[in-house]
C-alpha atoms as a PDB file:
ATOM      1  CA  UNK A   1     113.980  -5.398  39.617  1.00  0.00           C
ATOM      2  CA  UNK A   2     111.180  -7.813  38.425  1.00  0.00           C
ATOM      3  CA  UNK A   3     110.604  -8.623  34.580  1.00  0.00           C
ATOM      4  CA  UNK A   4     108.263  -7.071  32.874  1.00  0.00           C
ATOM      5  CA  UNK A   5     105.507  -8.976  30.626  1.00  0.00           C
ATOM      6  CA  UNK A   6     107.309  -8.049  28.016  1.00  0.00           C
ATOM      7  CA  UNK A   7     110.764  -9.651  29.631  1.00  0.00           C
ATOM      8  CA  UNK A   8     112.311  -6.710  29.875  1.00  0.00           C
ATOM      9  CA  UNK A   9     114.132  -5.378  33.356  1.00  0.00           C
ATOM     10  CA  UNK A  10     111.945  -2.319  34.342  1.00  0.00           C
ATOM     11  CA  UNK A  11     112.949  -0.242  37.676  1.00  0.00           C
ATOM     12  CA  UNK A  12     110.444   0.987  40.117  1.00  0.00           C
ATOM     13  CA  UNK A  13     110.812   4.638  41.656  1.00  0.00           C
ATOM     14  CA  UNK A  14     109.348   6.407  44.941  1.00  0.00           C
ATOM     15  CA  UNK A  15     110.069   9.835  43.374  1.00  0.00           C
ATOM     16  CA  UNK A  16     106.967  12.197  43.101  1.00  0.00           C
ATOM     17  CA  UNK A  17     108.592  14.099  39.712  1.00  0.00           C
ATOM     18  CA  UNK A  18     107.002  12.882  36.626  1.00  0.00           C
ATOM     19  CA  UNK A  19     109.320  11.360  33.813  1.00  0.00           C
ATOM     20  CA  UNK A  20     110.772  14.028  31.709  1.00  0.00           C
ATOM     21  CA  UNK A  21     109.262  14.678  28.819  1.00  0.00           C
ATOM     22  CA  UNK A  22     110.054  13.500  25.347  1.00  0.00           C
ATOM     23  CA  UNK A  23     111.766  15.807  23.536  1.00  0.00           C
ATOM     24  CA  UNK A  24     109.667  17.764  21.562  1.00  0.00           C
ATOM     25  CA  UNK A  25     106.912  17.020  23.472  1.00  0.00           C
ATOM     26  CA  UNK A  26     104.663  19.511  25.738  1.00  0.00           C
ATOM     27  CA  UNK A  27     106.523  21.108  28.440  1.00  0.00           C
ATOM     28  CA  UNK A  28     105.296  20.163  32.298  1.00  0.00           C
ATOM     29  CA  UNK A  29     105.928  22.965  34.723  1.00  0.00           C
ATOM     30  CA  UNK A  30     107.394  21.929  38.088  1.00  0.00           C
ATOM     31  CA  UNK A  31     104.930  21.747  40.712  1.00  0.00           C
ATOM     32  CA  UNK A  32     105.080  24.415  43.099  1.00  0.00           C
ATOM     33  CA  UNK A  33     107.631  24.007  46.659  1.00  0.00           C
ATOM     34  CA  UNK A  34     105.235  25.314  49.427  1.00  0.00           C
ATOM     35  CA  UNK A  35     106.515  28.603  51.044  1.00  0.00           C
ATOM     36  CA  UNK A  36     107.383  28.038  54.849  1.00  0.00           C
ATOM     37  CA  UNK A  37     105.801  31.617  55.626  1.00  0.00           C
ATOM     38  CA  UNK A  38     102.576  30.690  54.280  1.00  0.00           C
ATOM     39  CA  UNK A  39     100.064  28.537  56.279  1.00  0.00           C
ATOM     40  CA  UNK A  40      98.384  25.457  54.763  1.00  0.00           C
ATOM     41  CA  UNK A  41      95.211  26.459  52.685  1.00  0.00           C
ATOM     42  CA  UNK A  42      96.094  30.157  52.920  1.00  0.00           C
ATOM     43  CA  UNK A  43      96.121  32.180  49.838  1.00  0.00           C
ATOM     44  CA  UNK A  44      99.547  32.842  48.320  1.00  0.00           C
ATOM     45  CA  UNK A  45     101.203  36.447  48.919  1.00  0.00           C
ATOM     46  CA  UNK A  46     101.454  38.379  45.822  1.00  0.00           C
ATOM     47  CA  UNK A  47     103.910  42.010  46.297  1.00  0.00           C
ATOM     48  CA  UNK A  48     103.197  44.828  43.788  1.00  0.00           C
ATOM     49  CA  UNK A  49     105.547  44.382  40.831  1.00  0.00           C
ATOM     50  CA  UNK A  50     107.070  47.444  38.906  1.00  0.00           C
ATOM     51  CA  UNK A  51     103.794  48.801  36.705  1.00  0.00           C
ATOM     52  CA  UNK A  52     101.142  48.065  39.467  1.00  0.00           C
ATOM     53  CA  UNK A  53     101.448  44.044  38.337  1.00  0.00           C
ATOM     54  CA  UNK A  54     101.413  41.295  41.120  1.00  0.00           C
ATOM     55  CA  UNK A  55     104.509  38.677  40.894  1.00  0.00           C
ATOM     56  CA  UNK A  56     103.590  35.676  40.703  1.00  0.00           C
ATOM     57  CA  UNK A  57     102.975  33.548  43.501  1.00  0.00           C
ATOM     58  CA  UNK A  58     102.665  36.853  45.988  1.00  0.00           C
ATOM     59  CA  UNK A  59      99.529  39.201  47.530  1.00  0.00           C
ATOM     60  CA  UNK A  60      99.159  43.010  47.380  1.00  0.00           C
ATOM     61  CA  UNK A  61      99.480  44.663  50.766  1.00  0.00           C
ATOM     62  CA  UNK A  62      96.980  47.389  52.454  1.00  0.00           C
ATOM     63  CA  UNK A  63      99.177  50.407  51.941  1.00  0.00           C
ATOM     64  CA  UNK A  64      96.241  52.475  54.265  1.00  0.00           C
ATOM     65  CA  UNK A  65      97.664  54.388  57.402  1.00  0.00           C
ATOM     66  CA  UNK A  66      97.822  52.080  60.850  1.00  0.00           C
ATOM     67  CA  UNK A  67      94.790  53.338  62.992  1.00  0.00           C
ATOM     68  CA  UNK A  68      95.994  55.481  66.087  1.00  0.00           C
ATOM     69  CA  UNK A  69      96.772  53.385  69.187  1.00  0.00           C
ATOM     70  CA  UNK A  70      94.875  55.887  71.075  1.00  0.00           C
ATOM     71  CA  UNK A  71      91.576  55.127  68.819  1.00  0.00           C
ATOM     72  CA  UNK A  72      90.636  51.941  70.530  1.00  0.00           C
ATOM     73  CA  UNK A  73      90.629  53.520  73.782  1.00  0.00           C
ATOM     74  CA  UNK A  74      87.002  55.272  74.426  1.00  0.00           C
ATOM     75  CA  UNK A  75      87.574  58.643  75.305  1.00  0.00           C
ATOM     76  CA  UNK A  76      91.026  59.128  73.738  1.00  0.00           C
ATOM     77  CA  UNK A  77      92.676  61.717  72.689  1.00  0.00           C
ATOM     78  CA  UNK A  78      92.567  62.375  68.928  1.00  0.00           C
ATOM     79  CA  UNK A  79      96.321  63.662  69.077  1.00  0.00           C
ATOM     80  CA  UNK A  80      99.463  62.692  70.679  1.00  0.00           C
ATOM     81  CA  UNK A  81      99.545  63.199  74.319  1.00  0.00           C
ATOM     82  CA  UNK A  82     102.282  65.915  74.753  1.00  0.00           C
ATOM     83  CA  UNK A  83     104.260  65.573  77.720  1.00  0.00           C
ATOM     84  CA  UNK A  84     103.632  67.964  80.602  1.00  0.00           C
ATOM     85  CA  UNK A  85     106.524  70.665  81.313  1.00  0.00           C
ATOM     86  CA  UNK A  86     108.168  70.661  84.629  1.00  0.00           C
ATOM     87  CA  UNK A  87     107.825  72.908  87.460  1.00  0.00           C
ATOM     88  CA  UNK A  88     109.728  75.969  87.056  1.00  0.00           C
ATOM     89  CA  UNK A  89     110.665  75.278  83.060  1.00  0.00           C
ATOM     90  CA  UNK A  90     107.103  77.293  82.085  1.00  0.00           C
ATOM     91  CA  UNK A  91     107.305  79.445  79.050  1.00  0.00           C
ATOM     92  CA  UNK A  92     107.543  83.008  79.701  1.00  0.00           C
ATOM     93  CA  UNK A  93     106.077  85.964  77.608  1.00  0.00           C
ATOM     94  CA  UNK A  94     108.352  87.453  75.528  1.00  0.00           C
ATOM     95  CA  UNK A  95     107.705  91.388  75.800  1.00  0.00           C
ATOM     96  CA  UNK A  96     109.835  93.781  73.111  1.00  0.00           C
ATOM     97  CA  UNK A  97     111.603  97.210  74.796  1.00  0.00           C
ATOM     98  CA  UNK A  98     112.602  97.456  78.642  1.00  0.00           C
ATOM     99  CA  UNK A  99     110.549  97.331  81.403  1.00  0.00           C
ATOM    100  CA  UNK A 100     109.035 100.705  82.550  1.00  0.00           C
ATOM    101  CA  UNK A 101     109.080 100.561  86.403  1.00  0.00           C
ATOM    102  CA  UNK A 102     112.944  99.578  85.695  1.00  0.00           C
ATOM    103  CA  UNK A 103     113.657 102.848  84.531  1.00  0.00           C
ATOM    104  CA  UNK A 104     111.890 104.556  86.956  1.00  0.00           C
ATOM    105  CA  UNK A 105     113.526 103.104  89.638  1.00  0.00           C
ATOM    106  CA  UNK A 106     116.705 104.099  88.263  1.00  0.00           C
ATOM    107  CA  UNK A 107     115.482 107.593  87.791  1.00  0.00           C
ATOM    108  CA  UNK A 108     114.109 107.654  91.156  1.00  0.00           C
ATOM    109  CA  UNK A 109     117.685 106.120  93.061  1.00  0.00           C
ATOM    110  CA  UNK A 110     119.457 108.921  90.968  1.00  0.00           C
ATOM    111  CA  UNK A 111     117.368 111.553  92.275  1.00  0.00           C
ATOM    112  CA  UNK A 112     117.472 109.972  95.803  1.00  0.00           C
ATOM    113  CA  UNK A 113     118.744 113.548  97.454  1.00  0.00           C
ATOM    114  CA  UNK A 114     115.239 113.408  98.529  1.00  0.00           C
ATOM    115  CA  UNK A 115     114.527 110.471 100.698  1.00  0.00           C
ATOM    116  CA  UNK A 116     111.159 109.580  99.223  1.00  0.00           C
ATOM    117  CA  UNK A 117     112.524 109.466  96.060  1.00  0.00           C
ATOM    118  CA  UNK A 118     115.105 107.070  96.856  1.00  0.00           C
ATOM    119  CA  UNK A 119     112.410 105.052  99.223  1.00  0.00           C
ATOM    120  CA  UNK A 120     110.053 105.159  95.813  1.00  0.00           C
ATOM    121  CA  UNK A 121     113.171 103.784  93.612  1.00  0.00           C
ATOM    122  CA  UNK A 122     113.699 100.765  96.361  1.00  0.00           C
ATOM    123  CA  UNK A 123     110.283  99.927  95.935  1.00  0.00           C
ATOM    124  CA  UNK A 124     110.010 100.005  92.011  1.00  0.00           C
ATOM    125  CA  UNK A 125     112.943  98.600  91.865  1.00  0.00           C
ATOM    126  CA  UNK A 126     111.312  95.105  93.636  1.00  0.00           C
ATOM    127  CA  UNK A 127     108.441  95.889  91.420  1.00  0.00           C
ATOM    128  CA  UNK A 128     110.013  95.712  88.663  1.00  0.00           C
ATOM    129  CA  UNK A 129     112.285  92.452  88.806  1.00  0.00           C
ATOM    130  CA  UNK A 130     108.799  90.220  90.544  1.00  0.00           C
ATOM    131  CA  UNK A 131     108.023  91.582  86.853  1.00  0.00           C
ATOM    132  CA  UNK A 132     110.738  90.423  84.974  1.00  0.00           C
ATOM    133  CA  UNK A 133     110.628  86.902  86.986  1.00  0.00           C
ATOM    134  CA  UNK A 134     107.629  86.166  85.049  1.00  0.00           C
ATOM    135  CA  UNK A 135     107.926  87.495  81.565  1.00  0.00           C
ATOM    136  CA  UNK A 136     111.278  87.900  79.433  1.00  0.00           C
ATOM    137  CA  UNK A 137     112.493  91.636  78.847  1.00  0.00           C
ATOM    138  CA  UNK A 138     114.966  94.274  79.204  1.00  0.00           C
ATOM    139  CA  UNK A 139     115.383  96.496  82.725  1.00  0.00           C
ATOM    140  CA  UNK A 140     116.527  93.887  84.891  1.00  0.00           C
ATOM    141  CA  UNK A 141     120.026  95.749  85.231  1.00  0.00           C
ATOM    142  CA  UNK A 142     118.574  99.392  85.613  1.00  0.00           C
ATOM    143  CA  UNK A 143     116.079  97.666  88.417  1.00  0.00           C
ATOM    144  CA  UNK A 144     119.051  96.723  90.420  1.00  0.00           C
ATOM    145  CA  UNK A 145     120.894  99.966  90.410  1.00  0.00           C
ATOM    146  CA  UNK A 146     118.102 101.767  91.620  1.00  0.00           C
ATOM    147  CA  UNK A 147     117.264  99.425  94.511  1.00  0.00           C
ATOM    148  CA  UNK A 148     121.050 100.351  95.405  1.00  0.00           C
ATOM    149  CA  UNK A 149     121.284 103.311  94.501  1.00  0.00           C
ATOM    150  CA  UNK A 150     118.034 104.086  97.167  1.00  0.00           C
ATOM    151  CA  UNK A 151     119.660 102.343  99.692  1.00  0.00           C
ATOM    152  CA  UNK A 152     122.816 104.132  99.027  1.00  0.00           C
ATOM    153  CA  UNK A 153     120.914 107.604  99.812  1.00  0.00           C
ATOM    154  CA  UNK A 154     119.227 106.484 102.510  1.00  0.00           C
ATOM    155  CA  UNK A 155     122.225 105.291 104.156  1.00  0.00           C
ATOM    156  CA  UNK A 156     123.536 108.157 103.457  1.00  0.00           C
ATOM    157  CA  UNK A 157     121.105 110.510 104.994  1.00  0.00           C
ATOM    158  CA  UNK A 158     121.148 108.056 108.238  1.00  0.00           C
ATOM    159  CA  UNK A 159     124.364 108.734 108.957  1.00  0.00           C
ATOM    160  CA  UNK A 160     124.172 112.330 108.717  1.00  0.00           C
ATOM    161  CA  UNK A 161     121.695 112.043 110.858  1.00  0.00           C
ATOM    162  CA  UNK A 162     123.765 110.262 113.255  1.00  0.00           C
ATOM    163  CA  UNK A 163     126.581 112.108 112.890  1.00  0.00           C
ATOM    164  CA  UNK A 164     124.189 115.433 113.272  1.00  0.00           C
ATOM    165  CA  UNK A 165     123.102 114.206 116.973  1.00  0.00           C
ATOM    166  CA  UNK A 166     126.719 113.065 118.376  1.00  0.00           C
ATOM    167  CA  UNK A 167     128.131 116.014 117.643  1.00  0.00           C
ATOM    168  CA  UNK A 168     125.775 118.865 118.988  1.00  0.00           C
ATOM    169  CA  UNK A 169     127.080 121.524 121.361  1.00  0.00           C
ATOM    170  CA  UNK A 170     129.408 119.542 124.115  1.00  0.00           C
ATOM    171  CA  UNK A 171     128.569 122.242 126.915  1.00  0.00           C
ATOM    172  CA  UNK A 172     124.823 121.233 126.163  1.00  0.00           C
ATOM    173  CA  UNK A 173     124.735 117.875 126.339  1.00  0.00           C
ATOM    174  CA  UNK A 174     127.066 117.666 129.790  1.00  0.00           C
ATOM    175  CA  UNK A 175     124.385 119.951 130.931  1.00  0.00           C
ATOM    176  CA  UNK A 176     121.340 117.636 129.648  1.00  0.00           C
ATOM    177  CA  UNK A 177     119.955 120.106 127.238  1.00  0.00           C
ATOM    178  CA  UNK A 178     119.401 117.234 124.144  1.00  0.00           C
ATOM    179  CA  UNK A 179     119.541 117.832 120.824  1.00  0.00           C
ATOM    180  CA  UNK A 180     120.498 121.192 119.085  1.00  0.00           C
ATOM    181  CA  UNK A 181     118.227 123.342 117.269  1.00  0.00           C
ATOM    182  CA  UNK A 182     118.150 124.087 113.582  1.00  0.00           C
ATOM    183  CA  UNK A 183     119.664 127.632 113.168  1.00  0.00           C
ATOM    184  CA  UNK A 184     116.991 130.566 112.791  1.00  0.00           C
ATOM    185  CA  UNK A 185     113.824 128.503 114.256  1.00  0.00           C
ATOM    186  CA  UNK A 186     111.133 131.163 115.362  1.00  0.00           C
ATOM    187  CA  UNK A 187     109.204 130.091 118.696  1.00  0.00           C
ATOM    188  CA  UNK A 188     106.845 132.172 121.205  1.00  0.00           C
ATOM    189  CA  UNK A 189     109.296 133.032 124.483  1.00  0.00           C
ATOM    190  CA  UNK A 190     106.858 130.861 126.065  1.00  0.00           C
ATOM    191  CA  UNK A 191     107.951 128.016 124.282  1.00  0.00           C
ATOM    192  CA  UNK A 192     111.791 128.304 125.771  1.00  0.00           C
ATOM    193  CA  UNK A 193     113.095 124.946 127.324  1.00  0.00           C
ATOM    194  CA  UNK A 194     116.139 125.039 129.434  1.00  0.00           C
ATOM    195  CA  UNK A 195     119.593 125.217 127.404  1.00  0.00           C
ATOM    196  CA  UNK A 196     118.037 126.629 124.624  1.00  0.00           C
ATOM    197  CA  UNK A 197     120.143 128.936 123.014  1.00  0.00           C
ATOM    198  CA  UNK A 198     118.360 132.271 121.600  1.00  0.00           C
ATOM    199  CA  UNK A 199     118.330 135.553 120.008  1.00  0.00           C
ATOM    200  CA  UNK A 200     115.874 137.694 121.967  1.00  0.00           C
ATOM    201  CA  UNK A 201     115.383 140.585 119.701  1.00  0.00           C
ATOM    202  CA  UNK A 202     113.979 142.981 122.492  1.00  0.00           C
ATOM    203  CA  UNK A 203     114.583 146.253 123.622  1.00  0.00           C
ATOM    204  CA  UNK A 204     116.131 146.307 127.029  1.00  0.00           C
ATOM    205  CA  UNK A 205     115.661 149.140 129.406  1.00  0.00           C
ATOM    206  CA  UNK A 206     118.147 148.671 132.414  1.00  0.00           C
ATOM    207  CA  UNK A 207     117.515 145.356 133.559  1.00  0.00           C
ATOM    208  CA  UNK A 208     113.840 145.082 132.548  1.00  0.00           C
ATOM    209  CA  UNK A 209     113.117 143.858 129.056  1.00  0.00           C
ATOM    210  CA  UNK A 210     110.424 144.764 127.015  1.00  0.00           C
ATOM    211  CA  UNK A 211     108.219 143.590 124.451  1.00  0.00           C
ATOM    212  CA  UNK A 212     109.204 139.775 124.253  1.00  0.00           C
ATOM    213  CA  UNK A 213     107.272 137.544 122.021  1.00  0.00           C
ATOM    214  CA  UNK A 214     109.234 135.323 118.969  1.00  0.00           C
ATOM    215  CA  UNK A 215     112.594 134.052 119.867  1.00  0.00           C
ATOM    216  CA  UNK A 216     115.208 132.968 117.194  1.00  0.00           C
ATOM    217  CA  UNK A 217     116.575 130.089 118.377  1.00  0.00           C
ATOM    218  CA  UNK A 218     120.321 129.065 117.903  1.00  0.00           C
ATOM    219  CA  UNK A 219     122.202 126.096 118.585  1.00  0.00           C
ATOM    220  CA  UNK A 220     124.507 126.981 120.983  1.00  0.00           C
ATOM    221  CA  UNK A 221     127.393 126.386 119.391  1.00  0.00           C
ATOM    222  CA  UNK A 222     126.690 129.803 117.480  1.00  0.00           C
ATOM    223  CA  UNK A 223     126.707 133.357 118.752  1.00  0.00           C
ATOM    224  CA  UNK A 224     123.936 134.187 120.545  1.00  0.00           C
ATOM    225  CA  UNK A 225     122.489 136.635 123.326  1.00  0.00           C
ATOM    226  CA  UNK A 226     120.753 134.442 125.957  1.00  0.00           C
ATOM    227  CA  UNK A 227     120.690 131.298 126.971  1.00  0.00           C
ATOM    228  CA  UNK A 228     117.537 130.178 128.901  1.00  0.00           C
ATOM    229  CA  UNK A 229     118.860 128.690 132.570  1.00  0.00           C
ATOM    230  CA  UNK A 230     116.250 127.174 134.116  1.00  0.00           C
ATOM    231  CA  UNK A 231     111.945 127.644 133.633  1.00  0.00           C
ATOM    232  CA  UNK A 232     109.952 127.205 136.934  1.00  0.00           C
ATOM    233  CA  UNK A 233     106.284 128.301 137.488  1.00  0.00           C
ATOM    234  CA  UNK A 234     104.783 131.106 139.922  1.00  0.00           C
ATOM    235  CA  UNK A 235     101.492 129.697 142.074  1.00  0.00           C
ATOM    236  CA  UNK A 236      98.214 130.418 140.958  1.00  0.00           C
ATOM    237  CA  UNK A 237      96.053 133.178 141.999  1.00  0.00           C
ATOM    238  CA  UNK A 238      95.129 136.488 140.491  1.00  0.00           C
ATOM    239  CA  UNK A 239      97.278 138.710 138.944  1.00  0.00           C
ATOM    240  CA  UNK A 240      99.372 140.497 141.488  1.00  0.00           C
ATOM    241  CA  UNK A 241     100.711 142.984 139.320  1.00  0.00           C
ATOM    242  CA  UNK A 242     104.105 143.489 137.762  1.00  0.00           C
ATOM    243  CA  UNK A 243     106.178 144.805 141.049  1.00  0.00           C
ATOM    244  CA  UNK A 244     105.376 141.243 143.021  1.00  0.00           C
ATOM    245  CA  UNK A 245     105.785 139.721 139.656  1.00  0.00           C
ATOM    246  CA  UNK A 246     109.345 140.490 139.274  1.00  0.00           C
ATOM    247  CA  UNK A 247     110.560 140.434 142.929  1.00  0.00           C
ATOM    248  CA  UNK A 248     109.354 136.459 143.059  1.00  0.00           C
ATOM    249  CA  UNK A 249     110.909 136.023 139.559  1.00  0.00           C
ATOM    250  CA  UNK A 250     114.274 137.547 140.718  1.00  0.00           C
ATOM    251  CA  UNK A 251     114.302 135.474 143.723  1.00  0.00           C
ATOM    252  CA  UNK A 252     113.244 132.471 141.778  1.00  0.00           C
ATOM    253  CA  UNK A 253     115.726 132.869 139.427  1.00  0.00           C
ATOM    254  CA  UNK A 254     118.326 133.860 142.285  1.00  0.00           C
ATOM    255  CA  UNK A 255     117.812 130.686 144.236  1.00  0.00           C
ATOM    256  CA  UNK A 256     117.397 128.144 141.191  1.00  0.00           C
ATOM    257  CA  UNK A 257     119.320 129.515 138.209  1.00  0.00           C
ATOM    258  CA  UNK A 258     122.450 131.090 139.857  1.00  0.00           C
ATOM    259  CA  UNK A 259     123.967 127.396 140.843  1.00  0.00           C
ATOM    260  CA  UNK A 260     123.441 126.053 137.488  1.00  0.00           C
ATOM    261  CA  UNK A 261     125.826 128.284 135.641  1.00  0.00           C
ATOM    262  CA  UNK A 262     130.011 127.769 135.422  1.00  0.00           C
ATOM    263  CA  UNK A 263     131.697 130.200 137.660  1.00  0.00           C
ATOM    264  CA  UNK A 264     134.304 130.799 134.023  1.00  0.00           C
ATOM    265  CA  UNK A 265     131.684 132.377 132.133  1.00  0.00           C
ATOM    266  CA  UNK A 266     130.522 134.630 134.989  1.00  0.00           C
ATOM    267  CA  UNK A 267     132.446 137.467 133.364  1.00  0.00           C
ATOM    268  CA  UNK A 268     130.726 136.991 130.186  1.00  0.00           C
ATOM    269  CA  UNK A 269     126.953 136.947 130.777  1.00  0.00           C
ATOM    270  CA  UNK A 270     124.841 138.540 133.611  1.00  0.00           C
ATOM    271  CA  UNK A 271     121.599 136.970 134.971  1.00  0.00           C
ATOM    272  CA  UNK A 272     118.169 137.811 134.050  1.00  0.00           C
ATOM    273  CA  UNK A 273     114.526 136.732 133.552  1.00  0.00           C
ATOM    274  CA  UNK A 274     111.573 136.958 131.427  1.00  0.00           C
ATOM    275  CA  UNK A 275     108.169 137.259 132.944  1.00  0.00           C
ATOM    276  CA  UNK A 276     104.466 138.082 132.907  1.00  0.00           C
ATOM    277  CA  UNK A 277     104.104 141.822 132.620  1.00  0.00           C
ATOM    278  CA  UNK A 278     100.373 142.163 132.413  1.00  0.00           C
ATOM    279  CA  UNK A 279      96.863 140.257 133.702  1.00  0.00           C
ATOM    280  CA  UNK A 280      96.363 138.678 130.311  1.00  0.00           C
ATOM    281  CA  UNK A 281     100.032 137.296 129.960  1.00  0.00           C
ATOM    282  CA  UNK A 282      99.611 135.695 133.678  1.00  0.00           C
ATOM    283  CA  UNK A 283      96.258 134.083 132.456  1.00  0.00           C
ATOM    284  CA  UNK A 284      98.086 132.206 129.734  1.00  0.00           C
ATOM    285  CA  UNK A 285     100.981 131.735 131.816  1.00  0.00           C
ATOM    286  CA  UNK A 286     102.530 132.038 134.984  1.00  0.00           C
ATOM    287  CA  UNK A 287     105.999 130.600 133.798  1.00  0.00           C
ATOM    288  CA  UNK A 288     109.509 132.331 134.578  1.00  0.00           C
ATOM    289  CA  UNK A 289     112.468 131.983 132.285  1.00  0.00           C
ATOM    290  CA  UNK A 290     115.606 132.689 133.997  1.00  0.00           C
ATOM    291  CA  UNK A 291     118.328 133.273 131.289  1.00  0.00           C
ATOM    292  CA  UNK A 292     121.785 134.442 131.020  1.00  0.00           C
ATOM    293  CA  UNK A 293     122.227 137.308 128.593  1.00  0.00           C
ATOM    294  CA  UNK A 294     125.376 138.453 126.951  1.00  0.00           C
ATOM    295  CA  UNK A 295     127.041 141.373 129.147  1.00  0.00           C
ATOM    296  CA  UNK A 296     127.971 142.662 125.534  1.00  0.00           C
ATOM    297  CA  UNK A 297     127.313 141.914 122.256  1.00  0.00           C
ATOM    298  CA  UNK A 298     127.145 137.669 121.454  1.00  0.00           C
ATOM    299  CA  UNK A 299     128.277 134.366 123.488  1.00  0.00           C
ATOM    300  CA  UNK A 300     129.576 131.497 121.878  1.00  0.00           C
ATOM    301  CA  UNK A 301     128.819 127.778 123.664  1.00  0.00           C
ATOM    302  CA  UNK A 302     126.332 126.699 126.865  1.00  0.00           C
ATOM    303  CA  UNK A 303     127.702 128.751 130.141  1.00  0.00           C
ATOM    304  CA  UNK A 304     125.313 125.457 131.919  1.00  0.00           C
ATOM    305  CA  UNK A 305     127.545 123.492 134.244  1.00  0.00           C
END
């Protein structure tokens, strides 16, 4: 404290706030605290107050939309990049009803008695579900059951097949004869193999037999009148007429049929031959059948060793 010129005690203060006012006197606002969030010499923020007015002491803020990220980069999209789908996750077409080779691969297997039906159903069938892989409809269920019902048939007519071949005529196939013929097949006589099994349907005068030409041939399991024996082939040369014809047939047949059929069924047929009557027949050819013909009536089953 010092004196004052006056002589009274006076006290000085370091404190920046002004002395208070007298009362009644004009009132001195505070002086403003500086915000920490506002840098020296910037201008103070002023936020939107209710009614579009400022508050005091703040700043009204850009309400515009933030530019796109993407906009500063030249060339850029003017979307958002969508991300790419994975492998095997593509969309697939959506198509109303049920697939149309489905169903006719179903039709097709149930009408597989006929093998290229039930071939043509396998096939639509794989059609049909490559299809189905790609877009989203009905039929995959009907594709499947005619794929297997096809290969159901088929099967099928493979083993009857099979079974059809094991179990031809016993008698022929000791006696190498292969397969059995369908019943009733019509063939020229010249056409006989040996083992066949045949109805002649000639007219037989003694032991001579006339007017051969279309055999019915029979497996041999079935009754039938002849069996052919053995085929062999006269030498070439002019035609030497019917007697030399049938004396080097009968000793053909003598010498090369005779040992070739079972001594059991001896009783049952009696040899014979079929020949080249005339010039023309002996141009076309010089072959000899030597059967064994049914003493009377039908045989049943190869006589063939």
């Amino acid at each position: 404290m010092s004196p004052s010129p006056t002589g009274e005690d006076t006290t000085s203060t370091s404190s920046s706030q002004p002395p208070p006012s007298a009362p009644g006197g004009p009132q001195v606002p505070p002086a403003p605290i500086p915000s920490p969030f506002v840098a020296p010499g910037a201008a103070p923020a002023v936020h939107e107050a209710s009614g579009g007015q400022p508050y005091p002491g703040t700043t009204a803020v850009d309400a515009s939309p933030l530019p796109d990220a993407y906009a500063s980069f030249p060339g850029a999209p003017t979307t958002s990049p969508v991300a790419p789908v994975p492998p095997g996750h593509e969309q697939r077409e959506h198509r109303p009803g049920t697939n149309g080779l489905a169903i006719a691969a179903l039709c097709c297997g149930i009408a597989g008695l006929l093998p290229p039906a039930a071939v043509v159903g396998i096939v639509l069938g794989i059609v049909a579900l490559s299809q189905l892989r790609r877009v989203v409809q009905g039929g995959r269920g009907l594709a499947i059951a005619g794929i297997v019902l096809g290969s159901l048939w088929l099967l099928g007519w493979a083993a009857l097949i099979t079974i059809g071949v094991m179990t031809d005529d016993p008698a022929s196939t000791r006696s190498g004869t292969g397969p059995t013929p369908a019943d009733g097949r019509q063939i020229d006589v010249g056409d006989l193999k040996p083992g066949e099994c045949f109805n002649d349907g000639t007219v037989k005068d003694g032991k001579d037999v006339e007017d051969v030409g279309e055999v019915t041939v029979l497996p041999c399991s079935k009754p039938h009148t002849s069996q052919v024996v053995t085929v062999f082939v006269l030498p070439e040369g002019t035609y030497p007429g019917k007697d030399k014809v049938v004396e080097a047939a009968d000793r053909g047949c003598s010498d090369k049929a005779e040992p070739l059929v079972r001594e059991s069924r001896m009783g049952e047929v009696e040899p014979s031959f079929i020949y080249p009557a005339d010039a023309w027949t002996w141009a076309n050819s010089r072959a000899i059948q030597c059967t064994a013909d049914a003493r009377s009536g039908t045989v049943t089953g190869s006589v063939l060793k």
